[in-house]
Protein backbone atom coordinates (compact mmCIF):
# COMPACT_ATOMS: atom_id res chain seq x y z
CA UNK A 1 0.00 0.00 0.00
CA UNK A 2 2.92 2.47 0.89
CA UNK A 3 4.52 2.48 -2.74
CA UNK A 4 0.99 2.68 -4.45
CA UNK A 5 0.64 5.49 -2.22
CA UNK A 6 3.63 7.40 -2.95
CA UNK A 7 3.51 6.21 -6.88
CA UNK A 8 0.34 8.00 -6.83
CA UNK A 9 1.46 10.96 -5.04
CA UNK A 10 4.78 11.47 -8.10
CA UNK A 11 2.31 11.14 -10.63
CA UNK A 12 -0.07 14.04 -9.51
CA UNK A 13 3.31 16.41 -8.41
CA UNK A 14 3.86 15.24 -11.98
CA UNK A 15 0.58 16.58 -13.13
CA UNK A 16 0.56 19.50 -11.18
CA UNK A 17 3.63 20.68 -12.28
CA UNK A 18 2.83 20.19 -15.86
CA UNK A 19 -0.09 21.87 -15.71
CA UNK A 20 1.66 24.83 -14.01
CA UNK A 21 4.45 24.89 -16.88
CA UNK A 22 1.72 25.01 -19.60
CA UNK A 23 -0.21 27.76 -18.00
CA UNK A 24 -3.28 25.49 -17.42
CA UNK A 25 -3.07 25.36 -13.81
CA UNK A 26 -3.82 29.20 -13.24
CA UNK A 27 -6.15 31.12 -11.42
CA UNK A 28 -9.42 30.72 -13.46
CA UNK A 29 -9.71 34.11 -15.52
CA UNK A 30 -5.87 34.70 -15.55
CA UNK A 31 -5.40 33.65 -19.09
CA UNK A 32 -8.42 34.92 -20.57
CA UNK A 33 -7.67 38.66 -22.13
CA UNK A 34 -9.37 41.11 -20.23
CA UNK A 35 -12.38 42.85 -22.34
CA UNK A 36 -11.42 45.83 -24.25
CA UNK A 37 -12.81 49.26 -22.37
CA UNK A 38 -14.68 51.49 -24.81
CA UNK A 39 -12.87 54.17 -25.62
CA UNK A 40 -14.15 57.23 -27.26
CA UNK A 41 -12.57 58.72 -30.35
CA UNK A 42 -11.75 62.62 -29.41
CA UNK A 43 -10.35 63.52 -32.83
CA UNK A 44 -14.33 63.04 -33.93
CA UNK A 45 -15.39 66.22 -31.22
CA UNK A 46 -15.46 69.01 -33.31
CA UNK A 47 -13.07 71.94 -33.13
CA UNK A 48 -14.55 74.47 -30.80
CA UNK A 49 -14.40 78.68 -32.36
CA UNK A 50 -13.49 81.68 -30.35
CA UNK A 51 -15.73 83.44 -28.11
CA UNK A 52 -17.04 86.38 -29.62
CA UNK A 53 -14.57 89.45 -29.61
CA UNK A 54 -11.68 87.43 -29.55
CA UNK A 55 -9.52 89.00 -32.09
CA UNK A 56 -7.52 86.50 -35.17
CA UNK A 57 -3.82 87.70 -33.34
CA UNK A 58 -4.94 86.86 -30.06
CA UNK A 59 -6.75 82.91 -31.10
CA UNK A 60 -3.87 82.19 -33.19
CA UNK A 61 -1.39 83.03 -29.85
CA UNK A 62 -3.95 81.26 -27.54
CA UNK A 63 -3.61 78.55 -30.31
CA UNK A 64 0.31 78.63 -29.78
CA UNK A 65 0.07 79.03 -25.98
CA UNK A 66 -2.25 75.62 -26.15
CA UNK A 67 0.57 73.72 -28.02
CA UNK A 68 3.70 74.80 -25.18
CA UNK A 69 1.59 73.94 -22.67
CA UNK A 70 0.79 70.31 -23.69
CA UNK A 71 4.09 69.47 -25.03
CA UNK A 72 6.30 67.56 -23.22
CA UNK A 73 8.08 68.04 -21.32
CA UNK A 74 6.25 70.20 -18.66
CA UNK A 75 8.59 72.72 -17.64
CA UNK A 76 9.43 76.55 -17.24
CA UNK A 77 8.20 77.15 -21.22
CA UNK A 78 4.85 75.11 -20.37
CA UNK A 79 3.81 77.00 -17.22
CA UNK A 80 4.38 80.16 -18.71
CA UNK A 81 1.94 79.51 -21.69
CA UNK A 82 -0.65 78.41 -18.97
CA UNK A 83 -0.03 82.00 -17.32
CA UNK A 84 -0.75 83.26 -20.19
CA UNK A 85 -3.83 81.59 -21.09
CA UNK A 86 -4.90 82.12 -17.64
CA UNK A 87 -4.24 86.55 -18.18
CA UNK A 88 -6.82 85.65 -21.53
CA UNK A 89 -9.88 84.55 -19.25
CA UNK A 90 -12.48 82.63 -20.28
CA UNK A 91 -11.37 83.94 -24.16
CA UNK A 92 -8.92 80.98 -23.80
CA UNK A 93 -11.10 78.15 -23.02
CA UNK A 94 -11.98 77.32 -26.34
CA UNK A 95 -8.31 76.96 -27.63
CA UNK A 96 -7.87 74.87 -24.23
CA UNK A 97 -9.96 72.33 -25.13
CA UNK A 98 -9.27 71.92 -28.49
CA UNK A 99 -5.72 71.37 -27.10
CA UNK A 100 -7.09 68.87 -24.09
CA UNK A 101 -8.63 66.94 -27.31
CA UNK A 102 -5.84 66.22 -28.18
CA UNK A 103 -3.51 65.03 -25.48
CA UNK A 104 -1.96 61.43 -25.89
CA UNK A 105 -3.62 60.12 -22.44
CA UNK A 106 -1.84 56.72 -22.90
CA UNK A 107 1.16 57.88 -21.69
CA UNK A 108 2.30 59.22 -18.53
CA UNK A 109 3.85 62.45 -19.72
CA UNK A 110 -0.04 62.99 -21.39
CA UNK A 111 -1.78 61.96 -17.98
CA UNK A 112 0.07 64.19 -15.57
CA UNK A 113 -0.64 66.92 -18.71
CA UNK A 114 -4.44 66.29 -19.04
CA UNK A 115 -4.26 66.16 -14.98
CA UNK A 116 -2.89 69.90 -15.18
CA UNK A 117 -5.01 71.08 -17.91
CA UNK A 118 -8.00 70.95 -16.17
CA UNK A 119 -7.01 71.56 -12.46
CA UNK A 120 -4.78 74.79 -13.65
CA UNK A 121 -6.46 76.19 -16.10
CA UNK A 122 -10.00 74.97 -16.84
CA UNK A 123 -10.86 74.75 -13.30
CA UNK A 124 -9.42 77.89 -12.47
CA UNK A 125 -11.06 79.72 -15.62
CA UNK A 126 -14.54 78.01 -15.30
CA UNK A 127 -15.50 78.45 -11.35
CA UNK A 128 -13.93 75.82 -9.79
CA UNK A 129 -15.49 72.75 -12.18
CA UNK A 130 -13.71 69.57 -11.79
CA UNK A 131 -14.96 66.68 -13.64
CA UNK A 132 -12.18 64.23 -11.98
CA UNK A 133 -9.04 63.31 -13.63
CA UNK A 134 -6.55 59.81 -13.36
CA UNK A 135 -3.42 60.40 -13.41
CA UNK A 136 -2.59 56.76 -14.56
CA UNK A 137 -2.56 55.05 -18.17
CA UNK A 138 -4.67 52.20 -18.08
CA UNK A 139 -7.20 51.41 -20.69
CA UNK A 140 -9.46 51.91 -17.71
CA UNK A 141 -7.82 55.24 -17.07
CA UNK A 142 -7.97 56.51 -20.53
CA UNK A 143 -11.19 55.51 -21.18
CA UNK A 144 -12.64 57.43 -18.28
CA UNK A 145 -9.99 60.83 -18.76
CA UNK A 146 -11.82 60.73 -22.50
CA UNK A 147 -14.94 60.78 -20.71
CA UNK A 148 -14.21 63.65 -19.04
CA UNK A 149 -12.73 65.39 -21.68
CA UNK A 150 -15.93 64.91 -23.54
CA UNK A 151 -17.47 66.35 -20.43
CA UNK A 152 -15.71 69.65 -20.48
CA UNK A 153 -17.27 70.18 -24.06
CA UNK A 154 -20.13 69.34 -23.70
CA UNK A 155 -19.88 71.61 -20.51
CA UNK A 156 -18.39 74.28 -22.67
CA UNK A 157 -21.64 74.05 -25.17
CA UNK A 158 -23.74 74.68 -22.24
CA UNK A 159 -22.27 77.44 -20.38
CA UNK A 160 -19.49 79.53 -22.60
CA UNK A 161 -19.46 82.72 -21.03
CA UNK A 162 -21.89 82.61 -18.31
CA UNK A 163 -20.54 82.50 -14.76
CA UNK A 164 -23.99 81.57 -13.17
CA UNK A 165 -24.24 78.45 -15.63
CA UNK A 166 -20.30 77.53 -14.69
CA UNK A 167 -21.19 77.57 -11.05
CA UNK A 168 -24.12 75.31 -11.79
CA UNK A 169 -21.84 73.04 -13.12
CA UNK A 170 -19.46 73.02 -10.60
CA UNK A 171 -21.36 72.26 -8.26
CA UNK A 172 -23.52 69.19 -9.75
CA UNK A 173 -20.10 67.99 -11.20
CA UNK A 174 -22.12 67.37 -14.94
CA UNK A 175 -24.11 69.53 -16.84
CA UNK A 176 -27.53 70.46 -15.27
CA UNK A 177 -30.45 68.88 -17.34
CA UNK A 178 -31.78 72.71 -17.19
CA UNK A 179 -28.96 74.13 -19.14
CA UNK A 180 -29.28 73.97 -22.92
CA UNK A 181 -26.45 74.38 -25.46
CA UNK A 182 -26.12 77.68 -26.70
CA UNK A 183 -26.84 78.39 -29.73
């Protein structure tokens, strides 16, 4: 009985090591792909135009401002295109976003720039609206960064100019079902 015992017991270390080698002894789900997170396609958002009054000069340098800021690396020319779309007001916002659109969020660099985007300079222009932000890169991540992103326009459709609409949307953290895209 002993050496049936212990033939039995080589055989299934066998087996179990086997199946550990060829991946088959895994957690269950392990080795199944995880499903692919929607993403949404930003390029397909629409450019936004200037506010009224904005001259051609000063979009063009908002325009330029947009691109130093977003460019990595983040450094001393970045933050001083932010300061100046920050001295522009809510003129700038439009550029911004167009700019946000466009962001490669699949990267770090692109995360930690989407991150200060909208804390520095949309939430700072636009009463204090914060639609959340990751800072990390995972299709999770990205997926829900797009969201948001998609959030500030439609955001920016609804309000524009309007500080009382901004502060509506601050503090509901979406766009109230009240406020209608202007027009």
């Amino acid at each position: 009985m002993p050496l049936i015992l212990a033939g039995v017991g080589v055989v299934v270390v066998g087996v179990v090591l086997w199946l550990a080698r060829s991946g088959k002894g895994a957690e269950p789900g392990a080795a199944q792909a995880a499903e692919p997170v929607p993403t949404i396609d930003l390029s397909k958002l629409p450019d936004l135009t200037p506010l009224e009054g904005t001259t051609e000069p000063d979009w063009a340098a908002m325009n330029e401002y947009v691109t130093r800021y977003i460019k990595p690396p983040f450094g001393p020319n970045s933050v001083q295109a932010g300061d100046r779309l920050m001295t522009k007001g809510r003129h700038s916002v439009p550029a911004i976003l167009n700019g946000f659109k466009r962001v490669d969020l699949t990267t770090k660099e692109g995360a930690e720039i989407g991150w200060k985007v909208q804390t520095m300079l949309l939430q700072g222009l636009c009463k204090d609206t914060n639609f959340g932000w990751v800072r990390e890169t995972r299709p999770q991540d990205v997926a829900f960064n797009q969201e948001v992103i998609q959030r500030w326009f439609r955001a920016w459709e609804a309000a524009q100019d309007d500080d009382d609409a901004w502060v509506e949307i601050a503090k509901a953290k979406d766009i109230p079902a009240g406020l209608k895209a202007k027009q």
